[in-house]
Protein backbone atom coordinates (compact mmCIF):
# COMPACT_ATOMS: atom_id res chain seq x y z
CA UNK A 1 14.77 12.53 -44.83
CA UNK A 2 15.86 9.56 -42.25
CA UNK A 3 16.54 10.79 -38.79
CA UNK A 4 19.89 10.75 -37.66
CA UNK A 5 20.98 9.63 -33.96
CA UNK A 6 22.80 12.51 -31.74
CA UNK A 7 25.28 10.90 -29.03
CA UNK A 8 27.62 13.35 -27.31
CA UNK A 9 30.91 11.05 -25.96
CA UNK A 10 32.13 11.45 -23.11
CA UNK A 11 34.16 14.37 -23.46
CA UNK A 12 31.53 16.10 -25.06
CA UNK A 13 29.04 15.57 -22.29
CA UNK A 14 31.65 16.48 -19.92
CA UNK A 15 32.41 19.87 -21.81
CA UNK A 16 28.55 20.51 -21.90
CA UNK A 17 28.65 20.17 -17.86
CA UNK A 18 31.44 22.50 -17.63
CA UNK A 19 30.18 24.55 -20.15
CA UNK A 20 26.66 24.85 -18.03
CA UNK A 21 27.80 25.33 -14.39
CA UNK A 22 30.24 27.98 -15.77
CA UNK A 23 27.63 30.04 -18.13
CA UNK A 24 25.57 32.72 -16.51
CA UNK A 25 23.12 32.04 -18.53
CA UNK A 26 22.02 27.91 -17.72
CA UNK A 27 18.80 28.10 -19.47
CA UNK A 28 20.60 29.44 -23.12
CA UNK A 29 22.89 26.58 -22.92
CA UNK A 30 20.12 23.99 -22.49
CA UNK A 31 18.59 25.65 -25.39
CA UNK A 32 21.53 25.66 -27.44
CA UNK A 33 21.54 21.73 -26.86
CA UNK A 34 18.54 20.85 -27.63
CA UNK A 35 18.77 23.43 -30.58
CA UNK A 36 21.99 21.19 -31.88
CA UNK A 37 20.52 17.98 -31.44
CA UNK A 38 17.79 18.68 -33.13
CA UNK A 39 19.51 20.03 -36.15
CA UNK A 40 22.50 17.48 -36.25
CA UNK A 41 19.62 14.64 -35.88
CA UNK A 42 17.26 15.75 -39.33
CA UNK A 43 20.80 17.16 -41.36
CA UNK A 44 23.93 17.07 -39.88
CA UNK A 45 26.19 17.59 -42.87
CA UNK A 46 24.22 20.31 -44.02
CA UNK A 47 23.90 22.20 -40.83
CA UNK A 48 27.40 22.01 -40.10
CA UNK A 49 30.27 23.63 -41.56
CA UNK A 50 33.05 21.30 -42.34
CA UNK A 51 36.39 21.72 -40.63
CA UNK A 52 38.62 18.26 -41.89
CA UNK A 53 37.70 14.98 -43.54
CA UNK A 54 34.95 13.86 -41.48
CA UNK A 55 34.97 16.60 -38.53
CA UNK A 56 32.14 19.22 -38.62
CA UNK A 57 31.31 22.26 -36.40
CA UNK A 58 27.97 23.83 -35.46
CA UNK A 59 27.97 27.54 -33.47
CA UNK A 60 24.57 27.62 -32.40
CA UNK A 61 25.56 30.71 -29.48
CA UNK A 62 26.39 30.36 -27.03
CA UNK A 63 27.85 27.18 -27.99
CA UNK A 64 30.07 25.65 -30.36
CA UNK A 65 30.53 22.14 -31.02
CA UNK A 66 32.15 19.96 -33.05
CA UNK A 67 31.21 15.94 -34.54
CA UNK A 68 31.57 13.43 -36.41
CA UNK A 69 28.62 11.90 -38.99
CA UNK A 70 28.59 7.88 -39.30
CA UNK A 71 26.24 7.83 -42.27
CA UNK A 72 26.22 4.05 -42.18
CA UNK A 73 25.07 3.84 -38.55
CA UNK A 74 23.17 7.06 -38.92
CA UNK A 75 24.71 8.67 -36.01
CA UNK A 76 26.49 11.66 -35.08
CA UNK A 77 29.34 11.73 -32.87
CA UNK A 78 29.57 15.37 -30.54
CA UNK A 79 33.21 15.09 -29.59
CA UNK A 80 33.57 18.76 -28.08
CA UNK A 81 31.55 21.87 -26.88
CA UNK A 82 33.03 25.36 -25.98
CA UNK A 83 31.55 28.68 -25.57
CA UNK A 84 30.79 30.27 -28.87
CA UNK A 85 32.65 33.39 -29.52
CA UNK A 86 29.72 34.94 -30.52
């Protein structure tokens, strides 16, 4: 299976930020991250549950984010993270 590339955009990154200076719990937020890009960089598709034509979303608690999958370029695209609701 070819590995994919994870890039979070700007307003995902920035969400992430938010997301970690708000949580009381930093260090399960950076494990939630590295969690996500792991999985979204060996299967995004698959991992993922599938929300519109092309957008995809991922709860991996406590976050939840969504992306986009450029097969071609064999890249995902993290446009958004928010606390996950459970």
């Amino acid at each position: 299976m070819s590995q994919y590339v994870v890039e979070w955009e700007p307003e995902g990154q920035a969400d992430l930020a938010a997301l970690w200076i708000d949580s009381p719990d930093r260090m399960g937020v950076n494990l939630a991250e590295r969690v996500i890009d792991r999985l979204l960089s060996r299967a995004p598709k698959e991992v993922g549950q599938a929300v519109a034509e092309g957008l995809y979303k991922l709860r991996e608690p406590p976050l939840l984010v969504y992306y986009h999958v450029d097969d071609a370029a064999k890249t995902v695209h993290v446009t958004n993270a928010y606390f996950s609701s459970r």
